[in-house]
Protein backbone atom coordinates (compact mmCIF):
# COMPACT_ATOMS: atom_id res chain seq x y z
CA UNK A 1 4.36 -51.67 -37.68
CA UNK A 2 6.11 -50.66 -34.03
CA UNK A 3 4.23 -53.46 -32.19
CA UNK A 4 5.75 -51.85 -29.24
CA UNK A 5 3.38 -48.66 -29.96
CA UNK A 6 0.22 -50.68 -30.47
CA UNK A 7 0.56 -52.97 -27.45
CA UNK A 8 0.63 -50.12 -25.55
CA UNK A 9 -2.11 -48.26 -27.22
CA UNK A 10 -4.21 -51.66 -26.20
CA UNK A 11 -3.15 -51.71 -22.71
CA UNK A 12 -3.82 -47.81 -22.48
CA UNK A 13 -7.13 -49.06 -23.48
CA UNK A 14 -7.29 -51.85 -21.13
CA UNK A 15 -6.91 -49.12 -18.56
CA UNK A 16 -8.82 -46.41 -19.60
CA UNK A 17 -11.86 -48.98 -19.38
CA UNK A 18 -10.91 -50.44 -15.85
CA UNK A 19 -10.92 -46.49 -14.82
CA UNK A 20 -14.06 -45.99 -16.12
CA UNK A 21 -15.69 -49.07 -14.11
CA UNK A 22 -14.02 -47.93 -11.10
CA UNK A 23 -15.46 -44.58 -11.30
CA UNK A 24 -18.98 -45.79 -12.39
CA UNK A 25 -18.78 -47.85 -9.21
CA UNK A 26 -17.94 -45.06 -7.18
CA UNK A 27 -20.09 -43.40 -8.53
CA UNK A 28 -23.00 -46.09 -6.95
CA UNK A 29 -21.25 -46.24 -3.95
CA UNK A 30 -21.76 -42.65 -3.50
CA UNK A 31 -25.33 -42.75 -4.68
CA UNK A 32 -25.63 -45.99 -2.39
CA UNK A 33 -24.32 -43.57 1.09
CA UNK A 34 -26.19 -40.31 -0.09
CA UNK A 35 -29.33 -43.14 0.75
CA UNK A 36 -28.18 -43.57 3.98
CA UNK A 37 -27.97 -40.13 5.12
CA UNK A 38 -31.12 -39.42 7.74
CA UNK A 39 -33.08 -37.06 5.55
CA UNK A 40 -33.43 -39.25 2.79
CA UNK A 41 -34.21 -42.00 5.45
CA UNK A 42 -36.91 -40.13 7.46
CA UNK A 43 -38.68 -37.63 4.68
CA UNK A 44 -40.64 -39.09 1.93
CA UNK A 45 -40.99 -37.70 -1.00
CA UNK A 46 -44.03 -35.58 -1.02
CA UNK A 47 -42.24 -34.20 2.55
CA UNK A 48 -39.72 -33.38 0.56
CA UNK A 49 -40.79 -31.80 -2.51
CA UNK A 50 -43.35 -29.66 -0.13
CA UNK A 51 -39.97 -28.61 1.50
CA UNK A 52 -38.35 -27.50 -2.25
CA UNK A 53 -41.57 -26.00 -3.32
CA UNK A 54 -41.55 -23.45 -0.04
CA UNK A 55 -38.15 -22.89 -1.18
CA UNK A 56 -38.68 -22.09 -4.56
CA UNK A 57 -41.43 -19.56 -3.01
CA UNK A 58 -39.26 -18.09 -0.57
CA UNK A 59 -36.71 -17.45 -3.14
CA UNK A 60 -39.17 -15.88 -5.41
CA UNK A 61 -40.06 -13.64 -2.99
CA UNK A 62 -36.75 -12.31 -2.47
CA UNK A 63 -35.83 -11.84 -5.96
CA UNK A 64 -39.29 -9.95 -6.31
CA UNK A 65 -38.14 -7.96 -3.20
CA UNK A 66 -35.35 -7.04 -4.97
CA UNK A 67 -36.70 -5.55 -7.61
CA UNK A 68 -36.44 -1.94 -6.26
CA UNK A 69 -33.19 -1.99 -6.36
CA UNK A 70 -31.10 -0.39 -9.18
CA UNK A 71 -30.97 -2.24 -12.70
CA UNK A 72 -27.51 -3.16 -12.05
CA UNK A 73 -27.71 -5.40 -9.70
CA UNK A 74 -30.87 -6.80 -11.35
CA UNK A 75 -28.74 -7.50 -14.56
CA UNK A 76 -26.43 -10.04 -12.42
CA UNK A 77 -28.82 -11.52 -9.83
CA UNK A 78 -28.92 -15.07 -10.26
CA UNK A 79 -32.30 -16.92 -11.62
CA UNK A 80 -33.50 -20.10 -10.49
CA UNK A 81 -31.00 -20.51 -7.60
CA UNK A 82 -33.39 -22.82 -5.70
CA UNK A 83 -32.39 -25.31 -8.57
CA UNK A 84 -29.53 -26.34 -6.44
CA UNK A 85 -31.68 -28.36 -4.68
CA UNK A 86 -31.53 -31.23 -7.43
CA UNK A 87 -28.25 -31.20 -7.53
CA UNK A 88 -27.75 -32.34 -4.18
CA UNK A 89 -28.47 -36.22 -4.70
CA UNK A 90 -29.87 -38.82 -7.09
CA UNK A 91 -33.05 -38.99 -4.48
CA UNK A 92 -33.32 -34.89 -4.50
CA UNK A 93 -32.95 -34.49 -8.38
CA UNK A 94 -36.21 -37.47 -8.69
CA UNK A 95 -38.10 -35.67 -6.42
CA UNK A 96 -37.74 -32.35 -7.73
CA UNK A 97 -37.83 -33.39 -11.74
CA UNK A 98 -41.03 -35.45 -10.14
CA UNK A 99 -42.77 -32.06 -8.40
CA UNK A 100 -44.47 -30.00 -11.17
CA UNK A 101 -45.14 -26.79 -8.73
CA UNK A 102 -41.89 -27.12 -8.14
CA UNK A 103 -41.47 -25.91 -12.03
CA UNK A 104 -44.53 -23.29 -11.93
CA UNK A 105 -42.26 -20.41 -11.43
CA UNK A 106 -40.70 -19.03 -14.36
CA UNK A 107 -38.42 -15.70 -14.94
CA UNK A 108 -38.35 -14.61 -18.30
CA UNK A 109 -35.18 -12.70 -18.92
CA UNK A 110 -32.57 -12.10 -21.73
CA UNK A 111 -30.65 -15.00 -20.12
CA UNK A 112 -33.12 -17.53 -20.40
CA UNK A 113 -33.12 -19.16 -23.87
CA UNK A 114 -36.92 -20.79 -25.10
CA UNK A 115 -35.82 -23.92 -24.67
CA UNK A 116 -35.49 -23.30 -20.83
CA UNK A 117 -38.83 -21.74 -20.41
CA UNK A 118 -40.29 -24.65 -22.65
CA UNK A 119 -39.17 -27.15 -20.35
CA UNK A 120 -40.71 -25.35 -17.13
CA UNK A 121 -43.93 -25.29 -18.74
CA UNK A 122 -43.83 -28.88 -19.78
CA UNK A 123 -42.72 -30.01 -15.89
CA UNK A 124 -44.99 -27.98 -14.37
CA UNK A 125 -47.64 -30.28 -15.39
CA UNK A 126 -50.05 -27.70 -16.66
CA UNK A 127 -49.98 -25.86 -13.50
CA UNK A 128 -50.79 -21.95 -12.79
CA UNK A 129 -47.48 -20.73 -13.55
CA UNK A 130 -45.99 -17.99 -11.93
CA UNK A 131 -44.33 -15.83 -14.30
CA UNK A 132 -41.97 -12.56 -13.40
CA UNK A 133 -41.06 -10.69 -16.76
CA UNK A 134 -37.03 -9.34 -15.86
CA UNK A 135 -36.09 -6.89 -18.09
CA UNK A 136 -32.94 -5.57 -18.02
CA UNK A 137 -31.01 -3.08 -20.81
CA UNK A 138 -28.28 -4.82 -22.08
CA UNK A 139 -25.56 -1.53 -20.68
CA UNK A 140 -26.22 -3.05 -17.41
CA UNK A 141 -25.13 -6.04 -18.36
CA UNK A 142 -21.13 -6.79 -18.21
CA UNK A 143 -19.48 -9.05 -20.40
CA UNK A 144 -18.59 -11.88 -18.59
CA UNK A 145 -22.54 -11.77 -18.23
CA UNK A 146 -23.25 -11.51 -21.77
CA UNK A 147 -20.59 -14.41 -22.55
CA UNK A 148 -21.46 -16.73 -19.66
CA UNK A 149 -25.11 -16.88 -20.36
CA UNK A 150 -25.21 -15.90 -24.10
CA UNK A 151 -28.28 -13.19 -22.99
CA UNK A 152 -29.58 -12.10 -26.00
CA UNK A 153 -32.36 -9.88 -26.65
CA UNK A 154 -33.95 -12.86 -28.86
CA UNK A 155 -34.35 -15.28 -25.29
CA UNK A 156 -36.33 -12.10 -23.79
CA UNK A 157 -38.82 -11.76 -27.42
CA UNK A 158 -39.01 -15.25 -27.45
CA UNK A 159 -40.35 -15.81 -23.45
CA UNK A 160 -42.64 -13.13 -24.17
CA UNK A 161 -44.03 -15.41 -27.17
CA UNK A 162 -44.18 -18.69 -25.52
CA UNK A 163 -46.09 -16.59 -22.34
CA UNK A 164 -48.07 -15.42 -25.28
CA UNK A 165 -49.14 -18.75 -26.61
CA UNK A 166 -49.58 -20.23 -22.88
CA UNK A 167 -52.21 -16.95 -22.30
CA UNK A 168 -54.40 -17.59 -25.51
C-alpha cells in the first residue's frame, strides 16, 4: 500500500473534522450575537409571536385580496410567505414552532403535499383553522412551477380529505 496516499487521506480527515468544529462554533457564535440584537432583548415571546400571528393575518388577507385577479397569477403566488419569519433566528424559529395560531392558517393547493397540511394541523394545537381552498388548472401553471414544487393534482384531493376528516 502507497502509505503516502493513506496518510493523506487521514490528515484530509483530520481536517475535514477541525472544519466542521469551526463551523459548528460559528455557528453558536452567530446564534450567541443574533441574542444580543435589541428585539430579541426587549420583546418576549408572547410579544413576539402576537407580532408573527398579525403577520400571518395580514398576509392572508392579501393573498385573499388577490383572489380576483386572473388564474395566472394565482398559479405562481407564493403560499405561506409569512414563514420567513422562523427563519430569521434560533429565538424566532422557537417562538413561531411554539405559537399554534401561528399554524391555524392553511392553503390547500396542488403545491401543498399532505404531509404539509398534516403538520399545520398538528401545530396549531387544535385551533379553529383557517382554511382557503386554491385551486388552480394545471395550464396555468408553468413548468418550472410544476418541477419546483412537484404540484400534483393528488396534494389538492388529498387537502380536501384531510379538511374532510378535520370537519367530521
Amino acid at each position: 500500500a502507497d502509505t503516502h496516499t493513506d496518510t493523506y487521506s487521514e490528515e484530509e480527515h483530520q481536517l475535514q473534522a477541525q472544519i466542521a468544529l469551526h463551523l459548528q462554533a460559528a455557528l453558536h457564535l452567530k446564534q450567541d450575537l443574533n441574542a444580543c440584537a435589541p428585539i430579541n432583548k426587549l420583546l418576549p415571546p408572547d410579544i413576539l409571536a402576537l407580532i408573527f400571528t398579525h403577520h400571518a393575518i395580514a398576509t392572508e388577507e392579501d393573498n385573499l385580496r388577490n383572489l380576483s385577479k386572473l388564474s395566472f397569477y394565482l398559479a405562481h403566488q407564493p403560499i405561506y410567505t409569512w414563514l420567513n419569519v422562523a427563519r430569521v433566528c434560533r429565538r424566532w424559529r422557537e417562538v413561531a414552532l411554539g405559537c399554534p395560531e401561528l399554524w391555524a392558517f392553511v392553503t390547500i393547493d396542488q403545491r401543498v403535499p399532505l404531509w404539509v397540511l398534516e403538520r399545520f394541523d398538528v401545530r396549531s394545537g387544535g385551533r379553529p383553522l383557517q382554511v382557503v381552498v386554491h385551486d388552480v388548472h394545471f395550464g396555468h401553471h408553468c413548468g418550472r412551477c410544476m418541477t419546483e414544487t412537484q404540484a400534483t393534482s393528488r396534494n389538492y384531493s388529498d387537502g380536501l380529505g384531510m379538511l374532510r376528516r378535520i370537519i367530521d
